[in-house]
N, C-alpha and C. Protein backbone atom coordinates (compact mmCIF):
# COMPACT_ATOMS: atom_id res chain seq x y z
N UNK A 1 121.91 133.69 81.62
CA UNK A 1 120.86 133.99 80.64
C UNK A 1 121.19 135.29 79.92
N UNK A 2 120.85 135.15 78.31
CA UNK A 2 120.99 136.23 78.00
C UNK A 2 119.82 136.76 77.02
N UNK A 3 119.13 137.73 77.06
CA UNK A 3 118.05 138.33 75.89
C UNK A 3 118.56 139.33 75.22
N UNK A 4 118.26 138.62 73.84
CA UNK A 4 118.57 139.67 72.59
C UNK A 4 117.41 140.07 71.95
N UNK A 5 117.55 141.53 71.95
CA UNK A 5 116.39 142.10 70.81
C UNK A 5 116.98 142.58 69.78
N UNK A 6 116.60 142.65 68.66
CA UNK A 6 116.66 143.28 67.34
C UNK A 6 116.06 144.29 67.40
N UNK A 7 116.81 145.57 66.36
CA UNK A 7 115.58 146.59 65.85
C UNK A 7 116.93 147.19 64.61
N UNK A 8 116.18 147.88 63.93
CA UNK A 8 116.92 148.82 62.59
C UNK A 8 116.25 147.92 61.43
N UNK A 9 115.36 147.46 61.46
CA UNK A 9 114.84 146.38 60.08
C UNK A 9 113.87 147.21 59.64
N UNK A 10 113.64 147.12 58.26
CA UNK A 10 112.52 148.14 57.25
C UNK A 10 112.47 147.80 55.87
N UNK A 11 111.88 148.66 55.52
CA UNK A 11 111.70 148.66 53.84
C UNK A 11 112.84 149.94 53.18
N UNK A 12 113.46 149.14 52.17
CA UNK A 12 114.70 149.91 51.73
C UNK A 12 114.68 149.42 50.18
N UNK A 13 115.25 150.41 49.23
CA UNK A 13 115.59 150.09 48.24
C UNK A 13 116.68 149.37 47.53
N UNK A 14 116.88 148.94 46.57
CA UNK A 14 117.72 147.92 46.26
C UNK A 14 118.74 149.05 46.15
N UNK A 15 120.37 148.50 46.53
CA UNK A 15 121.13 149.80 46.61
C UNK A 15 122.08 150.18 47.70
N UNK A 16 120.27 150.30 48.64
CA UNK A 16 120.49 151.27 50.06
C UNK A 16 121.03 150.41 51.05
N UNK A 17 120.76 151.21 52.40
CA UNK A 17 121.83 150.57 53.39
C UNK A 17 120.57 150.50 54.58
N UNK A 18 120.97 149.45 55.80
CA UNK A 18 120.48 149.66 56.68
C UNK A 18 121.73 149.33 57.81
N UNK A 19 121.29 149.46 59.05
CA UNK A 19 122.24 149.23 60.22
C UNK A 19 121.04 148.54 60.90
N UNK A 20 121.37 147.55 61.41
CA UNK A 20 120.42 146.47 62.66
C UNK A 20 121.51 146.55 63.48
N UNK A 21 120.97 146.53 64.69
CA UNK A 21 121.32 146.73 66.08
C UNK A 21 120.81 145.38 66.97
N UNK A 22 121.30 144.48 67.97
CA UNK A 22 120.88 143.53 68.73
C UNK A 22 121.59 144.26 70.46
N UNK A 23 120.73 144.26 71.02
CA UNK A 23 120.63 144.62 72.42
C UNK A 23 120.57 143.43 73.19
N UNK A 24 121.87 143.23 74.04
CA UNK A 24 121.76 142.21 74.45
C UNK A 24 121.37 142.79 76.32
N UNK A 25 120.81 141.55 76.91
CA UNK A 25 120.87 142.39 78.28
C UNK A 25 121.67 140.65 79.41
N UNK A 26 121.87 141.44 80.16
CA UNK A 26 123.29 140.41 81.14
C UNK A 26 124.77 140.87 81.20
N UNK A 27 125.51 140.96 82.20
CA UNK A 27 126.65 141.19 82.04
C UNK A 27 127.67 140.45 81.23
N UNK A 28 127.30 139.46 81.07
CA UNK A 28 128.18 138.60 80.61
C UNK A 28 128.13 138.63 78.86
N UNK A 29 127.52 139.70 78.44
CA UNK A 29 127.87 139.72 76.93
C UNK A 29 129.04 139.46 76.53
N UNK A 30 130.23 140.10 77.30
CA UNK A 30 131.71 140.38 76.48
C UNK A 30 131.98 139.14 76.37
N UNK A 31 131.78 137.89 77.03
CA UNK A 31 132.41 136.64 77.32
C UNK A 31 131.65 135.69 75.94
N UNK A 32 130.61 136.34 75.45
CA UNK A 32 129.66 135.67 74.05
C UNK A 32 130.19 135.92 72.66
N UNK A 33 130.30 134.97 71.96
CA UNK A 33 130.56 135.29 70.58
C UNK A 33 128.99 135.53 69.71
N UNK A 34 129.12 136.58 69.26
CA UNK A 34 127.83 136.66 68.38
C UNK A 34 127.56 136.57 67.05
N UNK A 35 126.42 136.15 66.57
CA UNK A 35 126.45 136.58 64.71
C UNK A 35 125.03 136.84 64.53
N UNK A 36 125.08 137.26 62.96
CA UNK A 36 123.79 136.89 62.78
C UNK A 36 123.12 136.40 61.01
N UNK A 37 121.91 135.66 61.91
CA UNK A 37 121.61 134.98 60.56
C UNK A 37 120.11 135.40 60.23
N UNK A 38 120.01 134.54 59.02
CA UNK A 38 118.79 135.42 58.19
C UNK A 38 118.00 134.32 57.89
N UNK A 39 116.47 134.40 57.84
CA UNK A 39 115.44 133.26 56.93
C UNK A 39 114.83 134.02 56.30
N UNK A 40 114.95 133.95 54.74
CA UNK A 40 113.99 134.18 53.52
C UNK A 40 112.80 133.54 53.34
N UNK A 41 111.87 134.09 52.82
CA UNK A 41 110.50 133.20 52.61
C UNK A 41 111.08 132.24 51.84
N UNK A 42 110.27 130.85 52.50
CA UNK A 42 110.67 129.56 52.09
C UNK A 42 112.07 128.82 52.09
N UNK A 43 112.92 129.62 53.12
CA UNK A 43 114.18 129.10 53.14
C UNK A 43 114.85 128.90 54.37
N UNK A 44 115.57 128.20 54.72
CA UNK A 44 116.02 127.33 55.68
C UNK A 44 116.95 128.69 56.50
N UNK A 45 117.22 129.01 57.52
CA UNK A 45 118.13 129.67 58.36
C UNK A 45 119.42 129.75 57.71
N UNK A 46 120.14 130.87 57.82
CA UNK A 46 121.26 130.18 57.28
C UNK A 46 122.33 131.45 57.85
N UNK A 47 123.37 131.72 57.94
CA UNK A 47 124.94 132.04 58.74
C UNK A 47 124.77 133.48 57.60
N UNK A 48 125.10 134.62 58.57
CA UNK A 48 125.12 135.56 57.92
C UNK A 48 127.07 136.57 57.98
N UNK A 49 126.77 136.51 59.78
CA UNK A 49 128.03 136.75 59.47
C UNK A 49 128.55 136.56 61.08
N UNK A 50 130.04 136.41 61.68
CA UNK A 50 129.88 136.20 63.20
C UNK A 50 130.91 136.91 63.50
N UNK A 51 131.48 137.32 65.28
CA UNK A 51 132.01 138.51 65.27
C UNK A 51 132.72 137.19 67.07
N UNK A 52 133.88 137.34 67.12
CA UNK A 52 134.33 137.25 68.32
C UNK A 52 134.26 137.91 69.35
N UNK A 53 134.16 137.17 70.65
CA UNK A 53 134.09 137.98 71.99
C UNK A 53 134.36 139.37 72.21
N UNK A 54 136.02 139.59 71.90
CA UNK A 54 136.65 140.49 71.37
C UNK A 54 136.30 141.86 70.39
N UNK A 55 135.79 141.25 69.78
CA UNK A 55 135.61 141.86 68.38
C UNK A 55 136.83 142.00 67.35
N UNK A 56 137.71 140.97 67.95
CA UNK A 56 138.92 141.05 67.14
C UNK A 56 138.70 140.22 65.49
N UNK A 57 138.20 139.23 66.06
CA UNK A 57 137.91 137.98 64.58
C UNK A 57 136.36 137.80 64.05
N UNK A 58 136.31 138.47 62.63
CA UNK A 58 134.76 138.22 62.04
C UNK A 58 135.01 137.57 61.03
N UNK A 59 133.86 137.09 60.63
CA UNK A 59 133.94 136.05 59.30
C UNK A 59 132.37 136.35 58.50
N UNK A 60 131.91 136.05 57.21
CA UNK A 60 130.85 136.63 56.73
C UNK A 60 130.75 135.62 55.50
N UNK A 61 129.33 135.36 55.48
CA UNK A 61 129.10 134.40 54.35
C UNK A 61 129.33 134.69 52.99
N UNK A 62 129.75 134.02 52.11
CA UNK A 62 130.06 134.81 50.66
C UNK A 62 129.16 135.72 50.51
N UNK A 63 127.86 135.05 50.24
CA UNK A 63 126.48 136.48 49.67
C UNK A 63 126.92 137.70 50.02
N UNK A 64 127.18 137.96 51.50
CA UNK A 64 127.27 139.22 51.92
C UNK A 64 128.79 139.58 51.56
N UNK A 65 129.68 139.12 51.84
CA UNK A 65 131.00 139.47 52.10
C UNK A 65 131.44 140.82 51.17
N UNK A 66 131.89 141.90 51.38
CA UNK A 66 131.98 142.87 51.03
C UNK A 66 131.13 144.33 51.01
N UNK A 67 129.68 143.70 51.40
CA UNK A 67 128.95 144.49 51.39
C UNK A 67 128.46 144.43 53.31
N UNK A 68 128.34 143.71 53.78
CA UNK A 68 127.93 144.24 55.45
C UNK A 68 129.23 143.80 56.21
N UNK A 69 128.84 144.62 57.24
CA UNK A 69 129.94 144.62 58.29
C UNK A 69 129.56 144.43 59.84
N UNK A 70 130.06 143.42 60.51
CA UNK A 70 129.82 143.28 61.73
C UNK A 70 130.52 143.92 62.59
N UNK A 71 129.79 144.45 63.81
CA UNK A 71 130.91 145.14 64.87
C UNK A 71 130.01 144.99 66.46
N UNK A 72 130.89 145.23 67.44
CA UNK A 72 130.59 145.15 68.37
C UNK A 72 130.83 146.41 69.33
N UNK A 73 129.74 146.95 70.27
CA UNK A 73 130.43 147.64 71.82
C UNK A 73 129.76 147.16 73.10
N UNK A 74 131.35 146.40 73.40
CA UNK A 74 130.42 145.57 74.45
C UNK A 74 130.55 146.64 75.82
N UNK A 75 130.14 147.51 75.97
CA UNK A 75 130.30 148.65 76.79
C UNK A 75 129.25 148.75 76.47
N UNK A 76 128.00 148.38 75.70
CA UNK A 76 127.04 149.24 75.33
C UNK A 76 126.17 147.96 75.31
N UNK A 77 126.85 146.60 75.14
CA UNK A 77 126.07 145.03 75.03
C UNK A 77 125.34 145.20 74.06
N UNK A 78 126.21 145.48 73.21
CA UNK A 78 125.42 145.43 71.43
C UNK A 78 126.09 145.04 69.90
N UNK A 79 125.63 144.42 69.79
CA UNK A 79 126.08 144.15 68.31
C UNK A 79 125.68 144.79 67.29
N UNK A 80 126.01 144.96 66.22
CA UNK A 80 125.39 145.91 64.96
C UNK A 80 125.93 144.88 63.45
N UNK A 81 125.16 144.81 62.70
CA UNK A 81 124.94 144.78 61.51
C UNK A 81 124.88 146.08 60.43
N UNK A 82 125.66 146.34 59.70
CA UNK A 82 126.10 147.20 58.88
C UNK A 82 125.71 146.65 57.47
N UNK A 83 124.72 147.42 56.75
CA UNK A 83 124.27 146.29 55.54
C UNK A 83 124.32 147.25 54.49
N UNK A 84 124.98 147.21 53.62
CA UNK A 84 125.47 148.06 52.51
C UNK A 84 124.88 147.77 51.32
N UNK A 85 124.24 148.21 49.89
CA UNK A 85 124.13 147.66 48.90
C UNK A 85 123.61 146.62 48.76
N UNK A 86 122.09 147.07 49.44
CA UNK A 86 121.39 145.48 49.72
C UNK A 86 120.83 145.51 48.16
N UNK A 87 120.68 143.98 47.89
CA UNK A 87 119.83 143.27 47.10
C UNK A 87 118.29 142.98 47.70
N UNK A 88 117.54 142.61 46.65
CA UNK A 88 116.08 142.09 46.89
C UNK A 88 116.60 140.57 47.52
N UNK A 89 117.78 139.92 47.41
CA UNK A 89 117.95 138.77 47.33
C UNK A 89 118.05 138.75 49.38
N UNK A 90 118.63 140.22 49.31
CA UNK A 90 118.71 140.37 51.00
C UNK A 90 117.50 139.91 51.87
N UNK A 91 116.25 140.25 51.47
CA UNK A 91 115.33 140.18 52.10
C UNK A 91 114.66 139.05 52.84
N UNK A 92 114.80 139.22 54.34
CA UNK A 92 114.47 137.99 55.37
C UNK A 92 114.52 138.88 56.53
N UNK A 93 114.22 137.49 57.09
CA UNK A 93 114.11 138.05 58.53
C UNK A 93 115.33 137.69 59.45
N UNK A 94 116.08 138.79 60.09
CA UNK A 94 117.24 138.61 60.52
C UNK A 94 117.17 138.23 61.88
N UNK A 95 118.08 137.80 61.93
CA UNK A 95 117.91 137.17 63.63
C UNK A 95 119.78 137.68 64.33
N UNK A 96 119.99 137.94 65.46
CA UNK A 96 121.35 137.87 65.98
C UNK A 96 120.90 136.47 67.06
N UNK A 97 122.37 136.09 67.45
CA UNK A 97 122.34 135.20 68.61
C UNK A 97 124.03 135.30 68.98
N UNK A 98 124.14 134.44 70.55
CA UNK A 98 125.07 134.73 71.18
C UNK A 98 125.38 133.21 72.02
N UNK A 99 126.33 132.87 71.79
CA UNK A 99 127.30 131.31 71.80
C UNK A 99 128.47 131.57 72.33
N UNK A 100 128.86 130.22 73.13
CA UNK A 100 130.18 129.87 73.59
C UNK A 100 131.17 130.19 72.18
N UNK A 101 130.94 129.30 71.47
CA UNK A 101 131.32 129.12 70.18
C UNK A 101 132.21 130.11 69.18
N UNK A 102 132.98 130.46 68.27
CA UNK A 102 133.23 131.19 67.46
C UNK A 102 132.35 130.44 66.20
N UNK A 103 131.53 130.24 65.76
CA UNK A 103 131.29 129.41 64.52
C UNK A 103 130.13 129.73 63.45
N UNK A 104 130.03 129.30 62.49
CA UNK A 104 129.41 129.73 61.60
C UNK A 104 128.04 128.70 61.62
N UNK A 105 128.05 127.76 62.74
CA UNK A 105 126.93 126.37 62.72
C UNK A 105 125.37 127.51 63.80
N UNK A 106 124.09 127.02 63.03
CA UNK A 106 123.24 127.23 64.04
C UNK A 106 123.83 126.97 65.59
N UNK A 107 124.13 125.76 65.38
CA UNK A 107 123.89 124.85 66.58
C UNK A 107 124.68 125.41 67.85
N UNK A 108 125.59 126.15 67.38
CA UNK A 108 126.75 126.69 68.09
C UNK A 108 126.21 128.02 69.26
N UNK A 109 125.08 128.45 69.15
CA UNK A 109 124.33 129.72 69.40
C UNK A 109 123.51 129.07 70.41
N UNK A 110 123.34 129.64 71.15
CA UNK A 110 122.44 129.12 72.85
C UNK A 110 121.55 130.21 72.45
N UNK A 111 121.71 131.57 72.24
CA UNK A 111 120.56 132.74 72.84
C UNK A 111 120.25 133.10 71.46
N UNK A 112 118.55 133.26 71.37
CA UNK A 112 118.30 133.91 69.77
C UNK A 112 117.00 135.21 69.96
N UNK A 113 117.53 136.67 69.11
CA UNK A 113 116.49 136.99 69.63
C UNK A 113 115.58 136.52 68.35
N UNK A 114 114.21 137.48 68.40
CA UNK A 114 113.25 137.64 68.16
C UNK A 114 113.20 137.97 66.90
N UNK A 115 114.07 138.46 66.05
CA UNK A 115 114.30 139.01 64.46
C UNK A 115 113.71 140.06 63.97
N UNK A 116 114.02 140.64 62.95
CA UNK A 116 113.73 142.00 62.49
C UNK A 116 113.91 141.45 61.11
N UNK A 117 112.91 142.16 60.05
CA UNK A 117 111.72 142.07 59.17
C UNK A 117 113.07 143.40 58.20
N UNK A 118 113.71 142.92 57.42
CA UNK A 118 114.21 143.38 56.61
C UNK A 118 113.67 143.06 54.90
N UNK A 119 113.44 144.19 53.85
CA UNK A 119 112.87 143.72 53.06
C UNK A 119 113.20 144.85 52.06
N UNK A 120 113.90 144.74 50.96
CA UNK A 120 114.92 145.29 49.98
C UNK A 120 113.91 144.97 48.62
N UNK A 121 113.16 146.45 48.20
CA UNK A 121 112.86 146.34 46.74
C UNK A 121 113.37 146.68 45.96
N UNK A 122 112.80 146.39 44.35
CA UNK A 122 114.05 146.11 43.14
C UNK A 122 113.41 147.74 42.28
């Protein structure tokens, strides 16, 4: 079993930056691939960005690609979200989760936390 919480989510200007943090608790983080994804009002879940066991191999959905950065310390059983030059278009509610998987599919993710309330004005 593993529980993930979120926190670093707020109100930010179009521009600015935030960092989200997911706290995972279990030893067995290092052995999880993680990512994380986002739901906008009125919109379906969708792949934000994912980070290998390792932290050797990440991958990131176009929208974002260039502007956030995923990283990991699994010494610390945490993932981070690095969000650079957010848009209003950013704004959802973020979620991390943690999978056998390397993949960019919901389905691939066993553990989800609870999400954090990110929200980017223009």
């Amino acid at each position: 079993q593993v529980q993930l919480v979120e926190s670093g989510g707020g109100l930010v200007q179009a521009g600015g930056s935030l960092r989200l943090s997911c706290a995972a608790s279990g030893r067995t983080f290092s052995s999880y691939a993680m990512g994380w994804f986002r739901q906008g009002p009125g919109k379906e879940r969708e792949f934000v960005a994912r980070i290998s066991w390792s932290g050797g191999s990440t991958y990131y959905a176009d929208s974002v690609k260039g502007r956030f950065t995923i990283s990991r310390d699994n010494a610390k059983n945490t993932v981070y979200l690095q969000m650079n030059s957010l848009k209003p278009e950013d704004t959802a509610v973020y979620y991390c989760a943690a999978g056998q998987l390397t993949t960019t599919q919901r389905q691939g993710y066993v553990y989800w936390g609870q999400g954090t309330q990110v929200t980017v004005s223009s």
